[in-house]
Structure formats: C-alpha cells, structure tokens
C-alpha atoms as a PDB file:
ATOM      1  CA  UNK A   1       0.000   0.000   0.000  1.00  0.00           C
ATOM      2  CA  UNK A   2       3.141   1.972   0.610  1.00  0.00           C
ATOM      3  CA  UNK A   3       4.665   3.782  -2.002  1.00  0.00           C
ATOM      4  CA  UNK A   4       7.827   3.822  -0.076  1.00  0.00           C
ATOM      5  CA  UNK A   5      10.321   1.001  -0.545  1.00  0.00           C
ATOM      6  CA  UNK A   6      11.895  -1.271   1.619  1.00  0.00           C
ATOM      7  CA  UNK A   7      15.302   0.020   1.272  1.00  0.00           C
ATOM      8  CA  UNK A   8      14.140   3.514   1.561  1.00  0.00           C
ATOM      9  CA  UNK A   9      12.374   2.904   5.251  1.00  0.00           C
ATOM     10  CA  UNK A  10      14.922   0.635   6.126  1.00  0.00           C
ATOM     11  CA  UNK A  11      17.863   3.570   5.638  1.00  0.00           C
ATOM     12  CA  UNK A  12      15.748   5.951   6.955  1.00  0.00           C
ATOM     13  CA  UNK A  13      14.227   3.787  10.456  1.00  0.00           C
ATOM     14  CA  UNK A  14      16.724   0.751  10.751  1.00  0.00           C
ATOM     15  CA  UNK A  15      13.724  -1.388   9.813  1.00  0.00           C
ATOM     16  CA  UNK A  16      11.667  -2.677   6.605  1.00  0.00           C
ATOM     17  CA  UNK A  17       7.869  -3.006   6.170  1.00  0.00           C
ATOM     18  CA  UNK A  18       7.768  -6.120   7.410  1.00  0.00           C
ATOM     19  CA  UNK A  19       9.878  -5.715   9.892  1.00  0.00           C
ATOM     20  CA  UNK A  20       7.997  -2.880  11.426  1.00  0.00           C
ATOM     21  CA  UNK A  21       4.775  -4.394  10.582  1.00  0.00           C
ATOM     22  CA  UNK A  22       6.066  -7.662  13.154  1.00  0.00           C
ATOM     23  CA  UNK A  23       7.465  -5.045  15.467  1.00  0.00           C
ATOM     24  CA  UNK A  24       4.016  -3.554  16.071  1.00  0.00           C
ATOM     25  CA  UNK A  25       2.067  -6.469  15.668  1.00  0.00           C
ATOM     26  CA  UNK A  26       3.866  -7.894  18.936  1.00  0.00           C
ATOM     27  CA  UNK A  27       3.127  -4.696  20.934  1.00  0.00           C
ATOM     28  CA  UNK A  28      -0.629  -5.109  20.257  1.00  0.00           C
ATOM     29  CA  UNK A  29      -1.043  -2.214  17.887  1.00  0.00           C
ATOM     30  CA  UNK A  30      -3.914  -4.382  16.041  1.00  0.00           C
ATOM     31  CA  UNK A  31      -6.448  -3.128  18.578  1.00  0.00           C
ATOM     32  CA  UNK A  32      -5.146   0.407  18.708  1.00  0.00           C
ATOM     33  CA  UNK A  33      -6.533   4.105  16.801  1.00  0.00           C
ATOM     34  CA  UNK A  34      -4.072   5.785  14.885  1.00  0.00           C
ATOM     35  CA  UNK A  35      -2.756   7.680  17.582  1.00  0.00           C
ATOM     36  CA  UNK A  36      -2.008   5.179  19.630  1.00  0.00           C
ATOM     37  CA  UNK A  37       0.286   4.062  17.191  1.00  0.00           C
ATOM     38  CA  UNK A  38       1.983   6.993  16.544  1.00  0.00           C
ATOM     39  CA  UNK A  39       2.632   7.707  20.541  1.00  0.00           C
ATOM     40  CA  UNK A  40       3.803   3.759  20.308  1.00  0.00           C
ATOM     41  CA  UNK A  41       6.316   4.717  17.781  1.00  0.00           C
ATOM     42  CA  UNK A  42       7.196   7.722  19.432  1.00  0.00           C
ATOM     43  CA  UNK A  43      10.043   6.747  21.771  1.00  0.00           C
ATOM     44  CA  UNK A  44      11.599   4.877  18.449  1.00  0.00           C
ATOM     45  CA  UNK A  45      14.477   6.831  16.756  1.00  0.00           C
ATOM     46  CA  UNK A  46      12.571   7.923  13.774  1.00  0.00           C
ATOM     47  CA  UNK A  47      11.127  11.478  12.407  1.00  0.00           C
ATOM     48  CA  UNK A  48       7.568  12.072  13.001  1.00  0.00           C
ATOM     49  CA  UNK A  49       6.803  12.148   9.437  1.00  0.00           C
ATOM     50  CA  UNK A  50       8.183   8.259   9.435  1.00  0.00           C
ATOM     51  CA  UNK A  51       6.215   7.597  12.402  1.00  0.00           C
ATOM     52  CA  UNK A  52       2.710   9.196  11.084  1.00  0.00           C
ATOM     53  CA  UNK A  53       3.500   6.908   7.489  1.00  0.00           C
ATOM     54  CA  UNK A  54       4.572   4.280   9.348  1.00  0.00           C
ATOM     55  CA  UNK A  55       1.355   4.202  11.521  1.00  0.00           C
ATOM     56  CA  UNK A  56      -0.726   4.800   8.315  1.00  0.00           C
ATOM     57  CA  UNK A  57       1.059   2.056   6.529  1.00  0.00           C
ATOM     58  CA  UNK A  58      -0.050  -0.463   9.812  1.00  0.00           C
ATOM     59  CA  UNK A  59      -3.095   0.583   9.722  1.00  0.00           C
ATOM     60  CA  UNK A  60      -3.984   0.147   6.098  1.00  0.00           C
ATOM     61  CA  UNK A  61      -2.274  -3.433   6.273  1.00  0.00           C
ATOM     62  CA  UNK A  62      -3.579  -4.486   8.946  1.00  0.00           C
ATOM     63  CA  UNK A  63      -7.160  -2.782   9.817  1.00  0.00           C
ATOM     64  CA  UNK A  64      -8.339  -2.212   6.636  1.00  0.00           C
ATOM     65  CA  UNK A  65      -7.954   1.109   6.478  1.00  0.00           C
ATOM     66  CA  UNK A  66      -8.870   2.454   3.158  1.00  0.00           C
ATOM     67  CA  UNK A  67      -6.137   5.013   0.243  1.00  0.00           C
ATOM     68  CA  UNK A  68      -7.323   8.518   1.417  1.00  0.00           C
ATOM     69  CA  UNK A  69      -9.295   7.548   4.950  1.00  0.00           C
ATOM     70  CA  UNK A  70      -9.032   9.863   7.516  1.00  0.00           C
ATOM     71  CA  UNK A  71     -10.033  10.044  11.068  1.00  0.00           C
ATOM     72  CA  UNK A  72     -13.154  12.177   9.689  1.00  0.00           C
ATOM     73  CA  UNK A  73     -13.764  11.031   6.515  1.00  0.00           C
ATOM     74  CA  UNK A  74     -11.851  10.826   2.905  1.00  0.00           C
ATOM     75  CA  UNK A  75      -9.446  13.559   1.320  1.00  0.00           C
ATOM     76  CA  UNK A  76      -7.953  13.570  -1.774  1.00  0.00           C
ATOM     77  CA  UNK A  77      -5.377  16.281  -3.435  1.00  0.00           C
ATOM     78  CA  UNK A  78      -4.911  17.737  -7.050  1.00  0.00           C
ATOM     79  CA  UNK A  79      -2.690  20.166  -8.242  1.00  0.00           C
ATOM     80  CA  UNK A  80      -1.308  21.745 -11.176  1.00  0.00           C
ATOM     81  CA  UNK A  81       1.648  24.066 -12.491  1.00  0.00           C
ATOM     82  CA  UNK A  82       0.227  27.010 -14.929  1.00  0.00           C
ATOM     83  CA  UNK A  83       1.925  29.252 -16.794  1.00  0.00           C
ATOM     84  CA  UNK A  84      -0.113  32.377 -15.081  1.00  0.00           C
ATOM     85  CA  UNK A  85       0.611  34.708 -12.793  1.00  0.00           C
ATOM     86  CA  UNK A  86      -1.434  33.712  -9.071  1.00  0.00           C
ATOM     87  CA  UNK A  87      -3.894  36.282  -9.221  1.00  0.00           C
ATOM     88  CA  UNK A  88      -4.953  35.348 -12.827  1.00  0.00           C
ATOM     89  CA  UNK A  89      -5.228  31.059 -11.902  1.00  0.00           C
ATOM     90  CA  UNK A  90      -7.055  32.337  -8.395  1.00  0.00           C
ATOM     91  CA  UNK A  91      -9.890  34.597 -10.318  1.00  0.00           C
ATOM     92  CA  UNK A  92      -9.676  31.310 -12.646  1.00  0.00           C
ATOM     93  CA  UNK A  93     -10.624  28.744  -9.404  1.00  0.00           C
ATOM     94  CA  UNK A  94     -12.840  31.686  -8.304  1.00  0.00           C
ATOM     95  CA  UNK A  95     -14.775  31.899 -11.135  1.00  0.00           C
ATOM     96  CA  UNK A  96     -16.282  28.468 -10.590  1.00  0.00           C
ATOM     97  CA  UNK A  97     -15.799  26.694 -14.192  1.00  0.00           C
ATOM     98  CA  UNK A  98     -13.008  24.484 -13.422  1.00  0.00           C
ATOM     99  CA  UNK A  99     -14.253  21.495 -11.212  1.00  0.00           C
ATOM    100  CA  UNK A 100     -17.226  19.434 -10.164  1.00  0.00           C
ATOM    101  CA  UNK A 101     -20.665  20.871  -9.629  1.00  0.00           C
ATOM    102  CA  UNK A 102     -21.002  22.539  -6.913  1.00  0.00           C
ATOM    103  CA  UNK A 103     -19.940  25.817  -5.131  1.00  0.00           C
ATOM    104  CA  UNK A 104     -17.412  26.491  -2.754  1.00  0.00           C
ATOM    105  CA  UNK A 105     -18.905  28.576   0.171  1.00  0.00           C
ATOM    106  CA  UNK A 106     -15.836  30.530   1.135  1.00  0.00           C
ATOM    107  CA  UNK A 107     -14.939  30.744   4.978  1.00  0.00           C
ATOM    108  CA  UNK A 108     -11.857  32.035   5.068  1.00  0.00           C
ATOM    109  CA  UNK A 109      -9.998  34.014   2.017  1.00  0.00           C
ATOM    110  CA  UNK A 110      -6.279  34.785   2.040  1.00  0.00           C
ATOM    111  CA  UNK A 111      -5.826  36.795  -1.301  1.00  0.00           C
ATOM    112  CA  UNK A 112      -3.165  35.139  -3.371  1.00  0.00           C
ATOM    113  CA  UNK A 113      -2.539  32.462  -1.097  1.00  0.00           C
ATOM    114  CA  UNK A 114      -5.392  30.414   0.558  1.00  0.00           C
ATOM    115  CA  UNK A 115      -8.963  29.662   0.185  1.00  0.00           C
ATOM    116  CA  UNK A 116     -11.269  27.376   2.281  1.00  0.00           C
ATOM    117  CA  UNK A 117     -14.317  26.470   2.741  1.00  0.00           C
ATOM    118  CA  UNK A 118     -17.487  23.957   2.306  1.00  0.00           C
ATOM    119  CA  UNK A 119     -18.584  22.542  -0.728  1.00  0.00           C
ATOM    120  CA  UNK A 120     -21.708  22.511  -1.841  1.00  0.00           C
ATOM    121  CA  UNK A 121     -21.998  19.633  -4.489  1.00  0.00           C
ATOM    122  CA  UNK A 122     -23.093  16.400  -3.822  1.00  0.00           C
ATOM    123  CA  UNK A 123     -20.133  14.823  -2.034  1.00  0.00           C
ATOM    124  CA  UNK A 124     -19.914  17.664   0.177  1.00  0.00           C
ATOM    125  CA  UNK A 125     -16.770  18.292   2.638  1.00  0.00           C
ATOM    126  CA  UNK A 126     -14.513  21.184   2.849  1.00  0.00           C
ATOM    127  CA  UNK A 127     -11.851  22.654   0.218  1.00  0.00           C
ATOM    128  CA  UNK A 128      -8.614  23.862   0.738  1.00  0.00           C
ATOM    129  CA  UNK A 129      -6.796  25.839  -2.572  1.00  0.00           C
ATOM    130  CA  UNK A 130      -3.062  26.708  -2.151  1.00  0.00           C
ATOM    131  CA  UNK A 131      -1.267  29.082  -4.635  1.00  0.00           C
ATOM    132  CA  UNK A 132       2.261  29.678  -5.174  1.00  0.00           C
ATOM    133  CA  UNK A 133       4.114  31.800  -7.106  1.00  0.00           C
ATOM    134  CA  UNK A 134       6.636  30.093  -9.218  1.00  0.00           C
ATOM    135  CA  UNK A 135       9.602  31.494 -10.785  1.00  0.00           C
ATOM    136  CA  UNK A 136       9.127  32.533 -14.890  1.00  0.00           C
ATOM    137  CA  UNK A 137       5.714  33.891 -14.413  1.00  0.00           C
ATOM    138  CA  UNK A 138       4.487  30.323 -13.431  1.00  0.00           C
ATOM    139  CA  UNK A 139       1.919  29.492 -10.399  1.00  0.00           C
ATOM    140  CA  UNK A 140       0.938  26.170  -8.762  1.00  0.00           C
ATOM    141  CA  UNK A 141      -2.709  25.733  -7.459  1.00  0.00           C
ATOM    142  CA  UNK A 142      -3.015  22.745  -4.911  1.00  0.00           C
ATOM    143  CA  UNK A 143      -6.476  21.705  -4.041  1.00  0.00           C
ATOM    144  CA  UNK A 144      -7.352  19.639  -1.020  1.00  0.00           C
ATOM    145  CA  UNK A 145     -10.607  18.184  -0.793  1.00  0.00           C
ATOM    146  CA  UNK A 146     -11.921  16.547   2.596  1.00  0.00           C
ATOM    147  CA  UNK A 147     -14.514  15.117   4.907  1.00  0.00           C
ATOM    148  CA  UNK A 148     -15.346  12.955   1.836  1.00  0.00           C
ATOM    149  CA  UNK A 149     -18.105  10.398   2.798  1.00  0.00           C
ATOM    150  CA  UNK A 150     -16.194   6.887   1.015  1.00  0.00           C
ATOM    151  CA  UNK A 151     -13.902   5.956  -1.269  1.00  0.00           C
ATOM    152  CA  UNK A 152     -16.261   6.088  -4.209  1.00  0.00           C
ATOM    153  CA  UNK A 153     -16.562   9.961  -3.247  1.00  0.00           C
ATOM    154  CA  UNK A 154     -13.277  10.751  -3.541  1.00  0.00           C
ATOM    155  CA  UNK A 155     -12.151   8.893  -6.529  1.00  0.00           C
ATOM    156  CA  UNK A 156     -15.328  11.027  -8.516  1.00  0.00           C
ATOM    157  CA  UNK A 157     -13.765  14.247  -6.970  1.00  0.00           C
ATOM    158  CA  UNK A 158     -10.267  13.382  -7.808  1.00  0.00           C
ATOM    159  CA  UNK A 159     -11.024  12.980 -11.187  1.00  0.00           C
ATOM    160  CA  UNK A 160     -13.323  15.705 -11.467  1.00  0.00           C
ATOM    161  CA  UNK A 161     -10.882  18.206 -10.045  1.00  0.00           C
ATOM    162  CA  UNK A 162      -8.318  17.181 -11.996  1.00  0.00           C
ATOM    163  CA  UNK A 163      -9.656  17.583 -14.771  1.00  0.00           C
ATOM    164  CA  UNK A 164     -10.846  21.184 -14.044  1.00  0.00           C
ATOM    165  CA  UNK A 165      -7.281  21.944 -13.465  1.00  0.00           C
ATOM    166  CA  UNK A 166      -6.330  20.836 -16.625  1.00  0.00           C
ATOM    167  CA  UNK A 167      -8.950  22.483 -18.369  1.00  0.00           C
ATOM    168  CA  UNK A 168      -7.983  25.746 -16.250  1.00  0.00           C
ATOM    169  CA  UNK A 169      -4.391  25.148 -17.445  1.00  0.00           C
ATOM    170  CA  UNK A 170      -5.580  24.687 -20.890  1.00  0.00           C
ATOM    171  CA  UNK A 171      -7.332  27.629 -21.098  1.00  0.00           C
ATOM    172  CA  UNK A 172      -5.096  30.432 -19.308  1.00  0.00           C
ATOM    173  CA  UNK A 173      -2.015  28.524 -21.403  1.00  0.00           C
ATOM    174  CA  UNK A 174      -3.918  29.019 -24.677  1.00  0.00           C
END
C-alpha cells in the first residue's frame, strides 16, 4: 500500500515493512486508533513524518484502512503548475468553471494564497486551494478536498478536479 520502498524505510528507520509491521504487531497495535500508534512509535528513533507513514502504513495493512481515509472522513489532493501569474489562476478557481458541480462557500480568504471552505456539491466536505508563485511567471494551485463520505466519493472528486485543473491550465495557457 506503501509507495515507499523497503530500502528507503529501512535507511531511513533501521527497519523494513515487514519488519515494522512484526514489530508492532507484537506490541498489540492491532487493537489500537491511529494515535495510539503513533505515541507507540514515538520513543523509536525515527522522524515524526516516518512515524505518522509508518502508523498509516499499519493501519492500512492491517485494519483495513482504506487510500485517502481519515479520522473524519476521505481527502484527496490535485494540483497543477500554470503558466499564469497567481492572481490570474485564483480569479480562474474563483470563477467556478473548473471542477465538479457545486460551489465552494468561502470561509476564510487569504488573497493570493489560501482559500477554504465547504462545498456545496453532492459529495460535500470542505476545500482547501493553495497558490504559489513560481519562478518565470508560473503558479501552482493545490487543491485539497476533505470530509469525503467513502472511497467512491473521492475517486469522482479526484477525477473531477483534476480535470478542471487541466482544463484551467488549458485555457489560461492558450
């Protein structure tokens, strides 16, 4: 489920998957939440990034926990690299032709930077946009989408907002 290989988390933890997988497996962590795991792994000699994918990875191989499940629901990311300055790509997202149905009911507005709020189409959950200027006139738009209801949620959103952000790239490229 990992896209990191063994080697990789070896070099980086002093142990593989499986390896960690046995190592919490004999403390019990099959009957533990998330952060249980994580404080388990704490006291281990690892970053907390490696602990939080670490944890994930247990939890997805052993509980069942499902690509993209959060404590509170499903998330899922796109993102895209436009040759536009920020304020052009955010009047772009603004302007509400580049994604799913639905509107974005803003809660919190950071001009040129950040926007947030709740969705309005049918799968619901909260948005977060992230823009970043880019050297050569270029921006990146990152779009987080949470509090998804299931998998089948998030895999229609996924698609659907990447492919607004391709069509936005298409059209502010052309």
């Amino acid at each position: 489920m990992t896209h990191i290989s063994d080697e990789k988390v070896r070099a980086a933890t002093g142990r593989d998957w499986a390896q960690w997988l046995a190592w919490l497996d004999a403390r019990g962590a099959k009957n533990m939440n998330h952060k249980e795991i994580v404080a388990l792994l704490k006291p281990e000699d690892i970053s907390p990034w490696y602990r939080q994918t670490i944890a994930v990875t247990y939890e997805q191989k052993r509980q069942g926990r499902k690509l993209g499940e959060m404590v509170d629901g499903f998330e899922i990311s796109a993102s895209k690299t436009i040759m536009a300055q920020v304020p052009i790509v955010e009047a772009a997202f603004l302007s509400n032709k580049y994604g799913p149905e639905g509107t974005l009911e803003i809660s919190t507005h950071h001009e040129g930077k950040t926007i947030r709020g709740a969705w309005s189409g049918s799968a619901g959950g909260r948005i977060g946009v992230y823009l970043y200027g880019l050297e050569n006139g270029k921006s990146r738009i990152t779009l987080n989408h949470i509090k998804l209801n299931n998998t089948d949620d998030g895999a229609a959103m996924k698609a659907a907002w990447r492919d607004g952000l391709s069509k936005m790239k298409s059209d502010l490229e052309a």
